[in-house]
N, C-alpha and C. Protein backbone atom coordinates (compact mmCIF):
# COMPACT_ATOMS: atom_id res chain seq x y z
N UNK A 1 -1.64 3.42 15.53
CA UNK A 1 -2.07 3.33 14.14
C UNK A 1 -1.42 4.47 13.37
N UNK A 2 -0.90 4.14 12.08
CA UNK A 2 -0.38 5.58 11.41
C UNK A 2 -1.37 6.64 10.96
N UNK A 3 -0.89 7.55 10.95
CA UNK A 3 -1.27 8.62 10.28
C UNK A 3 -2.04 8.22 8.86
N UNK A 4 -3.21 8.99 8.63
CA UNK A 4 -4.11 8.87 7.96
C UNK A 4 -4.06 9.78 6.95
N UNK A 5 -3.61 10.00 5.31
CA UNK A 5 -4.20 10.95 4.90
C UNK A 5 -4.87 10.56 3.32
N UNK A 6 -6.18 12.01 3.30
CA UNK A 6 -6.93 11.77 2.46
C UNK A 6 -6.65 11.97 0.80
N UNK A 7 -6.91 11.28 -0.06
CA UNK A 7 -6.97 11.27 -1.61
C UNK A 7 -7.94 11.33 -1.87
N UNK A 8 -7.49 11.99 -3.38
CA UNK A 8 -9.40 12.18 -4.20
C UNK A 8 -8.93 11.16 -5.53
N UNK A 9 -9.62 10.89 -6.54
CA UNK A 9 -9.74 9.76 -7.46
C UNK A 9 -9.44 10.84 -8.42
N UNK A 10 -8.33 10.58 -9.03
CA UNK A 10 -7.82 11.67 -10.56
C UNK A 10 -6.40 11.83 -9.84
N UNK A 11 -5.84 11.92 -8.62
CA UNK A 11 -4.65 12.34 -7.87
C UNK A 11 -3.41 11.30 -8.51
N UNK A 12 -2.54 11.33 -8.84
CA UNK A 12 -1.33 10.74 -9.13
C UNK A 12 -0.58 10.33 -7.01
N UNK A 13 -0.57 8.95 -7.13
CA UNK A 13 -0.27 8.83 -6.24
C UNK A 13 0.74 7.51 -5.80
N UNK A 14 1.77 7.77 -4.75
CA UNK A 14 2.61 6.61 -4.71
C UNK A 14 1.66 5.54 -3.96
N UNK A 15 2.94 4.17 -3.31
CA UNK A 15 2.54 2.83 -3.58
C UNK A 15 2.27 3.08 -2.20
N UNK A 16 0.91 2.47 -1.61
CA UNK A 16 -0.25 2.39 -0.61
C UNK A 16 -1.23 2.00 -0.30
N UNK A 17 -1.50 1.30 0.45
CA UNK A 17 -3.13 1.32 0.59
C UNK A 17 -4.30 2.29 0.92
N UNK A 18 -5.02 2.24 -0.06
CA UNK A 18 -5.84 3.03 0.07
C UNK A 18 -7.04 2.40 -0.34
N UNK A 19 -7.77 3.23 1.19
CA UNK A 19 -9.19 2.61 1.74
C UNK A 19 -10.19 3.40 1.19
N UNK A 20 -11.23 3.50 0.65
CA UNK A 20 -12.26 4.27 0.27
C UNK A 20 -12.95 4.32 1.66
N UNK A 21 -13.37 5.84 1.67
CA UNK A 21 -14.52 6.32 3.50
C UNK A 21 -15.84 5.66 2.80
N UNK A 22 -16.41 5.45 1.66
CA UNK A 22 -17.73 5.11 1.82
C UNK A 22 -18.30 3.77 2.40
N UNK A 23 -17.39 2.70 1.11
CA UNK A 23 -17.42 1.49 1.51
C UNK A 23 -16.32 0.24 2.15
N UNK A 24 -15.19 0.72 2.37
CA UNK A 24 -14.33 0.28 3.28
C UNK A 24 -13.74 -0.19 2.21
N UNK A 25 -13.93 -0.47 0.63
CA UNK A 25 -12.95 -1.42 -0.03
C UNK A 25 -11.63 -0.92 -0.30
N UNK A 26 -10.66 -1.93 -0.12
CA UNK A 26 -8.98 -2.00 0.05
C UNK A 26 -8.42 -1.48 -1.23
N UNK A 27 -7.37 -1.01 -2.11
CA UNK A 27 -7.18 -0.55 -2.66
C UNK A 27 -5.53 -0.68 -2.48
N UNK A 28 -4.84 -1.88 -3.21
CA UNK A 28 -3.65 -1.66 -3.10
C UNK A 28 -2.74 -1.62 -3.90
N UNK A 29 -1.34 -0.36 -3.73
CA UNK A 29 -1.11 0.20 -5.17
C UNK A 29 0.81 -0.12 -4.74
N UNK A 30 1.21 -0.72 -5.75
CA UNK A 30 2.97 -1.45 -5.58
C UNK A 30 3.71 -0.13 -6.33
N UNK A 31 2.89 0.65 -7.43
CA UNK A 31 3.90 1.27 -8.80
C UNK A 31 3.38 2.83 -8.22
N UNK A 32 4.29 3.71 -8.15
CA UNK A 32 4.64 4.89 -8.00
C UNK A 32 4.35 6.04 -8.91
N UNK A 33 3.64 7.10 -8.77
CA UNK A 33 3.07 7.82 -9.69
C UNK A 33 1.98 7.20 -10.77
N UNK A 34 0.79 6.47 -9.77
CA UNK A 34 -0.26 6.17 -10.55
C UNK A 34 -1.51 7.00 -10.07
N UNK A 35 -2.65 7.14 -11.21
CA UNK A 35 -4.00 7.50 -11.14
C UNK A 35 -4.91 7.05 -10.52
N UNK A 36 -5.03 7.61 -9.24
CA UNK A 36 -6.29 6.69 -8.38
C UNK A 36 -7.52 7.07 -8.80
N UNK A 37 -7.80 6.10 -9.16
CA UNK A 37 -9.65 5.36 -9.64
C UNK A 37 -10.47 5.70 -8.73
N UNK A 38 -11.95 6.30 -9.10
CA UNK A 38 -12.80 5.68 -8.42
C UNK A 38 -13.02 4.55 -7.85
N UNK A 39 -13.65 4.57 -6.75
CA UNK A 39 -13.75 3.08 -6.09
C UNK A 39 -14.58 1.65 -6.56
N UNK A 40 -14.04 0.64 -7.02
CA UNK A 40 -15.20 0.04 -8.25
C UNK A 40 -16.06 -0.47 -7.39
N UNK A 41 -16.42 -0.38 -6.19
CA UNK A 41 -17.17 -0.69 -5.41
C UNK A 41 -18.59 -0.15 -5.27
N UNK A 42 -18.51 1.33 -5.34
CA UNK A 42 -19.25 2.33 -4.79
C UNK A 42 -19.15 3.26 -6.05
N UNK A 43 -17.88 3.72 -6.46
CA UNK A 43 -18.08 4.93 -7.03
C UNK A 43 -17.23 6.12 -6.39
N UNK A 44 -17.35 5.81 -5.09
CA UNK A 44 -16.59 6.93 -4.41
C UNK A 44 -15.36 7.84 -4.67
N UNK A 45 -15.23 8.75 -4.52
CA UNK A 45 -13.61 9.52 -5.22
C UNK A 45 -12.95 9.73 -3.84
N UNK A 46 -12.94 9.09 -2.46
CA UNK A 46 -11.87 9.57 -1.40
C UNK A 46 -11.60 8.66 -0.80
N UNK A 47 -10.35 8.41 -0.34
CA UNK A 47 -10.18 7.17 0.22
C UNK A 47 -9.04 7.73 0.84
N UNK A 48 -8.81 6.74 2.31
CA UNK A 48 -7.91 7.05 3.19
C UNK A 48 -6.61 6.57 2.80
N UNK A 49 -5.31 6.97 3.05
CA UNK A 49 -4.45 6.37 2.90
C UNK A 49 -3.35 6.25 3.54
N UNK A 50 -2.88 4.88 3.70
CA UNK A 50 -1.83 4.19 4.84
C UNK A 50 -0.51 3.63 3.45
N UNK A 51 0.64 4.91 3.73
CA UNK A 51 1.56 4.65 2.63
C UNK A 51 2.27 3.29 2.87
N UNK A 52 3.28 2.82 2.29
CA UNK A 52 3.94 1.27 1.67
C UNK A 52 4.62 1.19 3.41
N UNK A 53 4.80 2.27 3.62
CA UNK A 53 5.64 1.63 4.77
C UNK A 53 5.16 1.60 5.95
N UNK A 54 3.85 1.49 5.97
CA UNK A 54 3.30 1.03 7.50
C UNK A 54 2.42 -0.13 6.95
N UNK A 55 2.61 -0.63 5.52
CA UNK A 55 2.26 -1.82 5.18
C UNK A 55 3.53 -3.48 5.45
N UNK A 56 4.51 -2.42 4.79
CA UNK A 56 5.45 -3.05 5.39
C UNK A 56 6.61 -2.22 5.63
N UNK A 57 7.12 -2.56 6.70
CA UNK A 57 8.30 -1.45 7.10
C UNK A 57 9.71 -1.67 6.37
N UNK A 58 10.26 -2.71 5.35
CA UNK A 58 11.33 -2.91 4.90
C UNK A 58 10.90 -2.04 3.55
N UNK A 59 9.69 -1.23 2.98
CA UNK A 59 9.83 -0.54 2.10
C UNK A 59 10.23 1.18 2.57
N UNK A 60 11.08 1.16 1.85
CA UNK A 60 12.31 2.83 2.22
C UNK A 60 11.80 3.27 1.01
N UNK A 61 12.04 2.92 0.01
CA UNK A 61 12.62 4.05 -1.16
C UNK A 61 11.53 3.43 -2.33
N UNK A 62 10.93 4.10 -3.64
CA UNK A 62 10.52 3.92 -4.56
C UNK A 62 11.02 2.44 -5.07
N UNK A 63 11.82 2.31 -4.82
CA UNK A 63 13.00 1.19 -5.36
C UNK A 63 12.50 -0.18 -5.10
N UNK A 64 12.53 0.21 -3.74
CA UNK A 64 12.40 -1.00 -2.48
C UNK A 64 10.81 -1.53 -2.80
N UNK A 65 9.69 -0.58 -2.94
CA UNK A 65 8.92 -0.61 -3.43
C UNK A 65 8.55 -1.85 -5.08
N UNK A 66 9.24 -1.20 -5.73
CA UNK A 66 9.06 -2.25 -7.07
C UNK A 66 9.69 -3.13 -6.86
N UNK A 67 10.66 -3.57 -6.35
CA UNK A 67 11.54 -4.94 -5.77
C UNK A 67 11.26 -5.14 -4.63
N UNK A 68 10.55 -5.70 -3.66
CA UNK A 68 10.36 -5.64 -2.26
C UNK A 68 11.92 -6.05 -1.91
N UNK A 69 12.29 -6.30 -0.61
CA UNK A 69 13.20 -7.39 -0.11
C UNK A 69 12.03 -8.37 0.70
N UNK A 70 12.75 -9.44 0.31
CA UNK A 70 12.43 -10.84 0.79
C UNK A 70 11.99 -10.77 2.05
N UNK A 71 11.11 -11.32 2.55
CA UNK A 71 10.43 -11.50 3.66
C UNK A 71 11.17 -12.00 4.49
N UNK A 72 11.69 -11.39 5.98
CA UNK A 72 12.74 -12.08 6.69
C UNK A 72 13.94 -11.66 6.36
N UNK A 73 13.99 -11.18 5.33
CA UNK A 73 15.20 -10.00 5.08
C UNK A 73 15.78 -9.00 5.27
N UNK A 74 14.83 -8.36 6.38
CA UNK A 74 14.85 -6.79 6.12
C UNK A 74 16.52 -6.54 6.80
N UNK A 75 16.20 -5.00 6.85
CA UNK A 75 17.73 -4.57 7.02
C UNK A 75 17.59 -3.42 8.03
N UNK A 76 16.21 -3.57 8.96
CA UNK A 76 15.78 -2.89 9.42
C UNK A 76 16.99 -2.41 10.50
């Protein structure tokens, strides 16, 4: 499993999933240098986070990110 690390809600943060510790809700972010929210679930301000590329491994770069490549594409 990857590496885990923690965010607080106000943090400017790249594209990831991020899990809130209270109530498990998913949180998934494509655009780069955004404001993570409280959790609209709970409320919570911390949530775990698993960056773009152990979501998917053909994302490299900020780039790759806002344009994915095509599924079955990669260039791995």
């Amino acid at each position: 499993m990857p590496e885990q690390k923690t965010y607080n809600a106000g943090q400017k943060v790249g594209p990831g999933k991020y899990v809130c510790i209270d109530c498990g809700k998913e949180l998934t972010l494509d655009k780069s240098e955004q404001d993570l929210r409280k959790c609209p679930s709970c409320a919570c301000e911390e949530y775990q986070c698993f960056p773009m590329t152990h979501i998917r491994p053909d994302i490299k770069t900020p780039a790759d990110a806002k344009n994915p490549p095509k599924r079955g594409k990669s260039n791995m």
